[in-house]
PDB file of N, CA and C in Angstrom:
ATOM      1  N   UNK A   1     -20.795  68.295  97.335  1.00  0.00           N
ATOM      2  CA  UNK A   1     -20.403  67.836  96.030  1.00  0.00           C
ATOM      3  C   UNK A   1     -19.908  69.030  95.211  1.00  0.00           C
ATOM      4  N   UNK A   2     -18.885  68.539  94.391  1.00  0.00           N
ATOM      5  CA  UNK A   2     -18.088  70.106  93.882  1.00  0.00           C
ATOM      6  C   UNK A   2     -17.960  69.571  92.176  1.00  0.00           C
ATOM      7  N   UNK A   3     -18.904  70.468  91.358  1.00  0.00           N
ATOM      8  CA  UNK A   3     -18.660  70.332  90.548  1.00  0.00           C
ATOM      9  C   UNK A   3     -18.062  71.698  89.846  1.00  0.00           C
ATOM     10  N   UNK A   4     -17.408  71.165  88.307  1.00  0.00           N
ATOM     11  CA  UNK A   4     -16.614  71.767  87.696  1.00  0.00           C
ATOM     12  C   UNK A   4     -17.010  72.468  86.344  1.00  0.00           C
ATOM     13  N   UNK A   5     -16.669  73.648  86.186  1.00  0.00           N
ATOM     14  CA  UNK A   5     -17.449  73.715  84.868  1.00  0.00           C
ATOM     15  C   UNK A   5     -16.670  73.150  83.642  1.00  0.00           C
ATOM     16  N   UNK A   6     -17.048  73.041  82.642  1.00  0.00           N
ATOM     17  CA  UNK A   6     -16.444  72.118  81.703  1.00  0.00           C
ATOM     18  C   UNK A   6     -15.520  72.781  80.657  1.00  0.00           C
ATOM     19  N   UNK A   7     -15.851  74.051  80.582  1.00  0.00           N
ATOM     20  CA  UNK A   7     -14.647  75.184  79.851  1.00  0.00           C
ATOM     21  C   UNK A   7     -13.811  75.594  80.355  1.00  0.00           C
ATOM     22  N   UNK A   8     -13.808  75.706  81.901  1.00  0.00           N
ATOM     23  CA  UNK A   8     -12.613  76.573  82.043  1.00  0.00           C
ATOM     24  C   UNK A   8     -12.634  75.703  83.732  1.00  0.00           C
ATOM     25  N   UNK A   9     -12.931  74.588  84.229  1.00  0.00           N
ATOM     26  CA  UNK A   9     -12.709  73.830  85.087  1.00  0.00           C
ATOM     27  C   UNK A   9     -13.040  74.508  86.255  1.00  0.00           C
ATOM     28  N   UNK A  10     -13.801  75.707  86.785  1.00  0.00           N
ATOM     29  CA  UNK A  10     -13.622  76.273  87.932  1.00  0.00           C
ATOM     30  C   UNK A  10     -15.488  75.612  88.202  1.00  0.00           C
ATOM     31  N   UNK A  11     -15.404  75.857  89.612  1.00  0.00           N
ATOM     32  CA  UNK A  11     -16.423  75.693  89.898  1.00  0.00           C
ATOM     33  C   UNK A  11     -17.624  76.000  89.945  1.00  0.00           C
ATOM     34  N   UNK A  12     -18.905  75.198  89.909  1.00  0.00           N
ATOM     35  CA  UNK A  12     -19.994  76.049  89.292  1.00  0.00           C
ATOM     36  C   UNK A  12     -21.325  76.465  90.706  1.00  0.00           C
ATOM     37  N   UNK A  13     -22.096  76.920  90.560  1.00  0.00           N
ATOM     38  CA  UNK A  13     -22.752  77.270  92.081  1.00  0.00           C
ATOM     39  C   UNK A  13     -24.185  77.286  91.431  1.00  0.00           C
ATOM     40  N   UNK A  14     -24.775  77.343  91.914  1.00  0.00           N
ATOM     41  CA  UNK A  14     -26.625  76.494  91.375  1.00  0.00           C
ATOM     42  C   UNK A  14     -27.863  77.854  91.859  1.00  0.00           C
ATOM     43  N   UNK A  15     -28.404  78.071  90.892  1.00  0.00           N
ATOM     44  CA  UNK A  15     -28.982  78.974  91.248  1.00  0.00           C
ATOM     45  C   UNK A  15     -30.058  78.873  90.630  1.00  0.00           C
ATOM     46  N   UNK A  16     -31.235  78.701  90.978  1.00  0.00           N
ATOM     47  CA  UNK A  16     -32.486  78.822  90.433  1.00  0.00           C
ATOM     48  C   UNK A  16     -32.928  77.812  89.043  1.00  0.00           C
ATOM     49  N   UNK A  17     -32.268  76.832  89.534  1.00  0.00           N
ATOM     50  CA  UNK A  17     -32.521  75.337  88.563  1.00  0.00           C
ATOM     51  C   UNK A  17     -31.519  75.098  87.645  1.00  0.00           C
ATOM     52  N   UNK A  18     -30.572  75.947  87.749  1.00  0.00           N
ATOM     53  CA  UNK A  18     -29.055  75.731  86.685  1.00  0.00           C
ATOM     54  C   UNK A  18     -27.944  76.549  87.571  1.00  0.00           C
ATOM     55  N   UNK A  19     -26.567  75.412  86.656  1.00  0.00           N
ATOM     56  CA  UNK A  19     -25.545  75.780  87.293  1.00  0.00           C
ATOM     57  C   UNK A  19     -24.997  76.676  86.709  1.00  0.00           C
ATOM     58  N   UNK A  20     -23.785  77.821  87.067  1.00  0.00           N
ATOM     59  CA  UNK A  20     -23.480  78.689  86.867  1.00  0.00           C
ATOM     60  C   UNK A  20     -22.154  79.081  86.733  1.00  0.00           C
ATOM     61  N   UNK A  21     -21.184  79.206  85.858  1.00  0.00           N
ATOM     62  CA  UNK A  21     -19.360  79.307  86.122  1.00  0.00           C
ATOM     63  C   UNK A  21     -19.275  80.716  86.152  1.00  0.00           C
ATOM     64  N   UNK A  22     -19.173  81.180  87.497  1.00  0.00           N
ATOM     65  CA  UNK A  22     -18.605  83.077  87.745  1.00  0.00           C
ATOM     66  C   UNK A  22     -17.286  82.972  87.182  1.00  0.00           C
ATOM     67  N   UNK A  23     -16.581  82.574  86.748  1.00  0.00           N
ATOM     68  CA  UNK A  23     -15.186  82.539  86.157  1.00  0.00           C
ATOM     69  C   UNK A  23     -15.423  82.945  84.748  1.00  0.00           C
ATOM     70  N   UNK A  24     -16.417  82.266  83.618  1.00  0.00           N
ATOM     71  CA  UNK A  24     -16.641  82.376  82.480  1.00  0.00           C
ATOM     72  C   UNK A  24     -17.947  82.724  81.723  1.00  0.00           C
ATOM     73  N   UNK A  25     -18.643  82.697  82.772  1.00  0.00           N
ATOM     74  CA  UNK A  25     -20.514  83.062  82.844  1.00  0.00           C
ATOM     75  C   UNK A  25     -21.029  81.630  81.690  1.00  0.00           C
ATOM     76  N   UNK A  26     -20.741  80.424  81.920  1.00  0.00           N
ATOM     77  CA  UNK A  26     -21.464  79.539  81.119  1.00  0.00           C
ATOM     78  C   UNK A  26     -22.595  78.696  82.055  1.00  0.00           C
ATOM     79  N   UNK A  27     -23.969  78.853  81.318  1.00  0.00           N
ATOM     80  CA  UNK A  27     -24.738  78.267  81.954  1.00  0.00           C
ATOM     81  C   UNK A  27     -25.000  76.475  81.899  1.00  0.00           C
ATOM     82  N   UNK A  28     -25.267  76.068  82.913  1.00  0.00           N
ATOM     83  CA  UNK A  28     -25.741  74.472  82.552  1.00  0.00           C
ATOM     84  C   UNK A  28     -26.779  74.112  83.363  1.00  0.00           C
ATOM     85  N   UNK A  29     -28.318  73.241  82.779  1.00  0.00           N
ATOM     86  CA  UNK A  29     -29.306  73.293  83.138  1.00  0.00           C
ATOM     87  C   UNK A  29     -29.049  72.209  84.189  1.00  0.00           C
ATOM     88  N   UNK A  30     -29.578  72.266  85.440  1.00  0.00           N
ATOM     89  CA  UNK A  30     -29.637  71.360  86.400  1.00  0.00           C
ATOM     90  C   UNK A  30     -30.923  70.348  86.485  1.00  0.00           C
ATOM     91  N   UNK A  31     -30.328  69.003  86.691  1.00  0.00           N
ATOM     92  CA  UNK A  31     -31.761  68.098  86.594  1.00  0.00           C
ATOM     93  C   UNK A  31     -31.112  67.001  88.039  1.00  0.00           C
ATOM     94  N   UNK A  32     -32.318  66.649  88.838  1.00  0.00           N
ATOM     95  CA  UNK A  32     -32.479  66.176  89.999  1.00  0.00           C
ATOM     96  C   UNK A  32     -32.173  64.640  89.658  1.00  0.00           C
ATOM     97  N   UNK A  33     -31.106  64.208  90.852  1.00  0.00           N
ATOM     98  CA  UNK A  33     -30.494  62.604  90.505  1.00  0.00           C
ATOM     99  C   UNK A  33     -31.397  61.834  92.019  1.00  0.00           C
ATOM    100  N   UNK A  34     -31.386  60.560  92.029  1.00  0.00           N
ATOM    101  CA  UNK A  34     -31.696  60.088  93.512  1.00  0.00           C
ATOM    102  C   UNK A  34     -30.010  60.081  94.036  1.00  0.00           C
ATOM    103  N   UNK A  35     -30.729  60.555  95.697  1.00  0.00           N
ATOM    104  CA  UNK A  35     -29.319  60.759  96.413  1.00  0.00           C
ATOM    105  C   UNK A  35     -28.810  58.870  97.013  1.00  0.00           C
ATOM    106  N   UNK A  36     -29.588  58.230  96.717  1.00  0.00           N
ATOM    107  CA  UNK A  36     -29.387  56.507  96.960  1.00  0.00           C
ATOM    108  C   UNK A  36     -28.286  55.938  96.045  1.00  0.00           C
ATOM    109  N   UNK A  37     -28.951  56.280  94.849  1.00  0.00           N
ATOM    110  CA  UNK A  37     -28.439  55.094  93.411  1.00  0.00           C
ATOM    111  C   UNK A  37     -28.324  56.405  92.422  1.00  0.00           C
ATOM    112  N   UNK A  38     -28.227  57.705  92.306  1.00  0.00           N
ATOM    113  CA  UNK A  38     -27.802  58.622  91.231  1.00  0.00           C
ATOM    114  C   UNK A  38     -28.143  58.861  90.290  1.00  0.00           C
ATOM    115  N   UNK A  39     -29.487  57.950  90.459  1.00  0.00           N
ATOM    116  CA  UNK A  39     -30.005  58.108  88.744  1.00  0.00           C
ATOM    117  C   UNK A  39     -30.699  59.215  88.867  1.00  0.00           C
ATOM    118  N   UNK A  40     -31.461  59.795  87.844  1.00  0.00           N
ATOM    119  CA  UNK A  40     -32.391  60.462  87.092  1.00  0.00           C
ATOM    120  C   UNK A  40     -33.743  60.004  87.846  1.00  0.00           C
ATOM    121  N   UNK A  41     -34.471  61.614  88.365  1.00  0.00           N
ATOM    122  CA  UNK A  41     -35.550  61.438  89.146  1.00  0.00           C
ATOM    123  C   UNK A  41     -36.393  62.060  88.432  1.00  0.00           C
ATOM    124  N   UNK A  42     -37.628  61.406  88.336  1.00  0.00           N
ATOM    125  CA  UNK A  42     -39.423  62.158  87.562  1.00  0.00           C
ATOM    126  C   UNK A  42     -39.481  63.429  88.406  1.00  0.00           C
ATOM    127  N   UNK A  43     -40.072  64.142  88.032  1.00  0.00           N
ATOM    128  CA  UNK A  43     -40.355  65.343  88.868  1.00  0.00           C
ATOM    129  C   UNK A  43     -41.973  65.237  89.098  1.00  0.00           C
ATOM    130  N   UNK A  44     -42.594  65.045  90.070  1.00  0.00           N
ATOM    131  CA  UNK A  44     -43.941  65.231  90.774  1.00  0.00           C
ATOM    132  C   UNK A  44     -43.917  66.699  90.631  1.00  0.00           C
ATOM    133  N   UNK A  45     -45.737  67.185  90.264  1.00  0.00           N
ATOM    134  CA  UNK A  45     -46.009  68.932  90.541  1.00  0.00           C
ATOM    135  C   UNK A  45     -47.122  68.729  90.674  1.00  0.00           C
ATOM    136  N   UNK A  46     -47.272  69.374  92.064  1.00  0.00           N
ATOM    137  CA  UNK A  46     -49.294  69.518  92.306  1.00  0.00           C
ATOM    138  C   UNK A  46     -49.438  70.497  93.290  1.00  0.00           C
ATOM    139  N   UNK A  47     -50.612  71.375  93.161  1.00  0.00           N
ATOM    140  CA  UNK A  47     -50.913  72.124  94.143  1.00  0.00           C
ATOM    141  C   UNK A  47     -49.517  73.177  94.466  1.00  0.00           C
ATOM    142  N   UNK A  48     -48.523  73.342  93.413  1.00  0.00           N
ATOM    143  CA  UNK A  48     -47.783  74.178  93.640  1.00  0.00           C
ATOM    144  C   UNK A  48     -46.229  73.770  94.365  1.00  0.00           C
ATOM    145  N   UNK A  49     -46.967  72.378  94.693  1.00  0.00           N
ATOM    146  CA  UNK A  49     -45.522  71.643  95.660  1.00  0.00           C
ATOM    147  C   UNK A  49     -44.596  71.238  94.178  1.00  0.00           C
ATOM    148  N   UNK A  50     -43.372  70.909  94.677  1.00  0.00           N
ATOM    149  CA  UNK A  50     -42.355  69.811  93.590  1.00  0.00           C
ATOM    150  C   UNK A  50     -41.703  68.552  94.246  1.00  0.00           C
ATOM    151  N   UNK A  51     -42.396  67.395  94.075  1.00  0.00           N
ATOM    152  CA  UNK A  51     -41.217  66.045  94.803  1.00  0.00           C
ATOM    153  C   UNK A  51     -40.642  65.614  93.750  1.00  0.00           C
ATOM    154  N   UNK A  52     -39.882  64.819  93.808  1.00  0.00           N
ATOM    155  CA  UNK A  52     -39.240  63.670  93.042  1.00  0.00           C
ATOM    156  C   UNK A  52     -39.273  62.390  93.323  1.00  0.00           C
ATOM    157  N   UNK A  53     -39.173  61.796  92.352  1.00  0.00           N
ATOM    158  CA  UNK A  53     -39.341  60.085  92.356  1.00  0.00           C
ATOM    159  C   UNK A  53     -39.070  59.252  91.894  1.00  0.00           C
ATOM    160  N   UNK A  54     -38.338  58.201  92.617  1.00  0.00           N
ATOM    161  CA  UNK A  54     -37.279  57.414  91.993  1.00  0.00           C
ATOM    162  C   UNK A  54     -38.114  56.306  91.515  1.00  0.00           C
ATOM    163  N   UNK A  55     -37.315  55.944  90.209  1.00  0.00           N
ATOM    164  CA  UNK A  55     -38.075  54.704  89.886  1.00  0.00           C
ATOM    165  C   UNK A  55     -37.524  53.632  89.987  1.00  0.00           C
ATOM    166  N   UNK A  56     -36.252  53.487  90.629  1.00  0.00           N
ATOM    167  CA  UNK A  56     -35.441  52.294  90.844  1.00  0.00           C
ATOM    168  C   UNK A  56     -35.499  51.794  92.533  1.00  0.00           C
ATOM    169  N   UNK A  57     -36.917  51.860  92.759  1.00  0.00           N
ATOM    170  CA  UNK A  57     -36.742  51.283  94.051  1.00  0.00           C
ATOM    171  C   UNK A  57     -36.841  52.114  95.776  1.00  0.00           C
ATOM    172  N   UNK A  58     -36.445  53.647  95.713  1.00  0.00           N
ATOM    173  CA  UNK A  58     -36.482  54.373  96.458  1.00  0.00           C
ATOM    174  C   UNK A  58     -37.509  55.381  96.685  1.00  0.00           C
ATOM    175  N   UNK A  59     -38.457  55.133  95.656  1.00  0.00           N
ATOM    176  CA  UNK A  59     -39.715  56.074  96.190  1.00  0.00           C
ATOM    177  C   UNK A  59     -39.456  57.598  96.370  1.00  0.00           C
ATOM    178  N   UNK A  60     -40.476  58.458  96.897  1.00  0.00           N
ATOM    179  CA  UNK A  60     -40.515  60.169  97.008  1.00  0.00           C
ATOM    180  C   UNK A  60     -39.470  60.074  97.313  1.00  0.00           C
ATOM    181  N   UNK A  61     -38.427  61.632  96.942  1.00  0.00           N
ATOM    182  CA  UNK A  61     -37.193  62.201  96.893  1.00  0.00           C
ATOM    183  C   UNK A  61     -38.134  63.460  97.427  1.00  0.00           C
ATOM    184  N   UNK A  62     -37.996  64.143  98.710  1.00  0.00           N
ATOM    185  CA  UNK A  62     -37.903  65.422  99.015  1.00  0.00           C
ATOM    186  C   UNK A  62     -37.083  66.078  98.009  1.00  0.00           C
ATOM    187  N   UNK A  63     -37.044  68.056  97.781  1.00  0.00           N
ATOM    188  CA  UNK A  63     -36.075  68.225  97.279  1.00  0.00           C
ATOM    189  C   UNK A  63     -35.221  68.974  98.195  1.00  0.00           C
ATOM    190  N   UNK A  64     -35.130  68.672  99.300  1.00  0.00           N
ATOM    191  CA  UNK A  64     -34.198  68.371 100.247  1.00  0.00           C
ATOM    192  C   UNK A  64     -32.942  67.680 100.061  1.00  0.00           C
ATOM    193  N   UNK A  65     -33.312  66.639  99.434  1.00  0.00           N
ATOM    194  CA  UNK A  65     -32.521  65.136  99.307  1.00  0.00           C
ATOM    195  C   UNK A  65     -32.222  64.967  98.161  1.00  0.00           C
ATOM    196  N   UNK A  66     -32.493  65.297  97.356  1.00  0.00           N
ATOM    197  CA  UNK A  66     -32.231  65.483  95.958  1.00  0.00           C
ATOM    198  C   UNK A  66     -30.949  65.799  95.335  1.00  0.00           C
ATOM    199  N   UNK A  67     -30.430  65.525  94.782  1.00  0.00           N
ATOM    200  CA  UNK A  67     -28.845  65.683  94.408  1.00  0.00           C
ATOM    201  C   UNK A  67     -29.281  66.302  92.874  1.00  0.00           C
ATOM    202  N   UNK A  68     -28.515  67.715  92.890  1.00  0.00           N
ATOM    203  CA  UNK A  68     -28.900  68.564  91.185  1.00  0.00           C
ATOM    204  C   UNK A  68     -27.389  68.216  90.551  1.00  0.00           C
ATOM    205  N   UNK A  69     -27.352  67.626  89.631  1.00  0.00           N
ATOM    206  CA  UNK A  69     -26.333  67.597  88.930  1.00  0.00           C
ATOM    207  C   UNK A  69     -26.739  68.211  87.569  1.00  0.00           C
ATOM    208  N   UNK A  70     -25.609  68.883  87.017  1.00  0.00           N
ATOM    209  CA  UNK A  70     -25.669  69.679  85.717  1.00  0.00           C
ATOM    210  C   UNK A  70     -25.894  68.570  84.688  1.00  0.00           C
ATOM    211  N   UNK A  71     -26.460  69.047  83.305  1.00  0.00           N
ATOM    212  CA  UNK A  71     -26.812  68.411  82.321  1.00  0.00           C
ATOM    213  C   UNK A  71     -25.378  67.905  81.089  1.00  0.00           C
ATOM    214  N   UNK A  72     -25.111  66.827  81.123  1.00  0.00           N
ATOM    215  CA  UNK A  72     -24.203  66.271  80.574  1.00  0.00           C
ATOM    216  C   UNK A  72     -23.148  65.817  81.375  1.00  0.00           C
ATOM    217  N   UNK A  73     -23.153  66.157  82.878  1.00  0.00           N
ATOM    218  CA  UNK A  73     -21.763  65.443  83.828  1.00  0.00           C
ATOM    219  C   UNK A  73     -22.117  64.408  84.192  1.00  0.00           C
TER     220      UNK A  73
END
């Protein structure tokens, strides 16, 4: 999946929970979608682990499987 940054259209690369434009240095916070239906996933935290979890039907999201899309695309 190729996203774009929104100032200067080049592409952005994900690094440590946000996306990143090396073209213009603008940051955008990344939040976890289900890779099924795209929505917006809860974030599970215990014992140090992180899952996700859909509430429309698809249950635990590894974050394997997890699709990070930037905040506002």
């Amino acid at each position: 999946m190729r996203v774009l940054c929104e100032k200067c259209q080049q592409p952005l690369s994900l690094s440590d929970g946000e996306f990143i434009c090396t073209a213009c240095g603008a940051h955008y916070p990344a939040h976890p979608c289900c890779p099924d239906c795209h929505q917006p996933l809860e974030v599970l935290k215990a014992c140090g682990a992180v899952d996700y979890f859909c509430r429309n039907g698809h249950g635990l999201i590894s974050r394997k499987r997890a699709l990070f899309q930037p905040t506002g695309h």
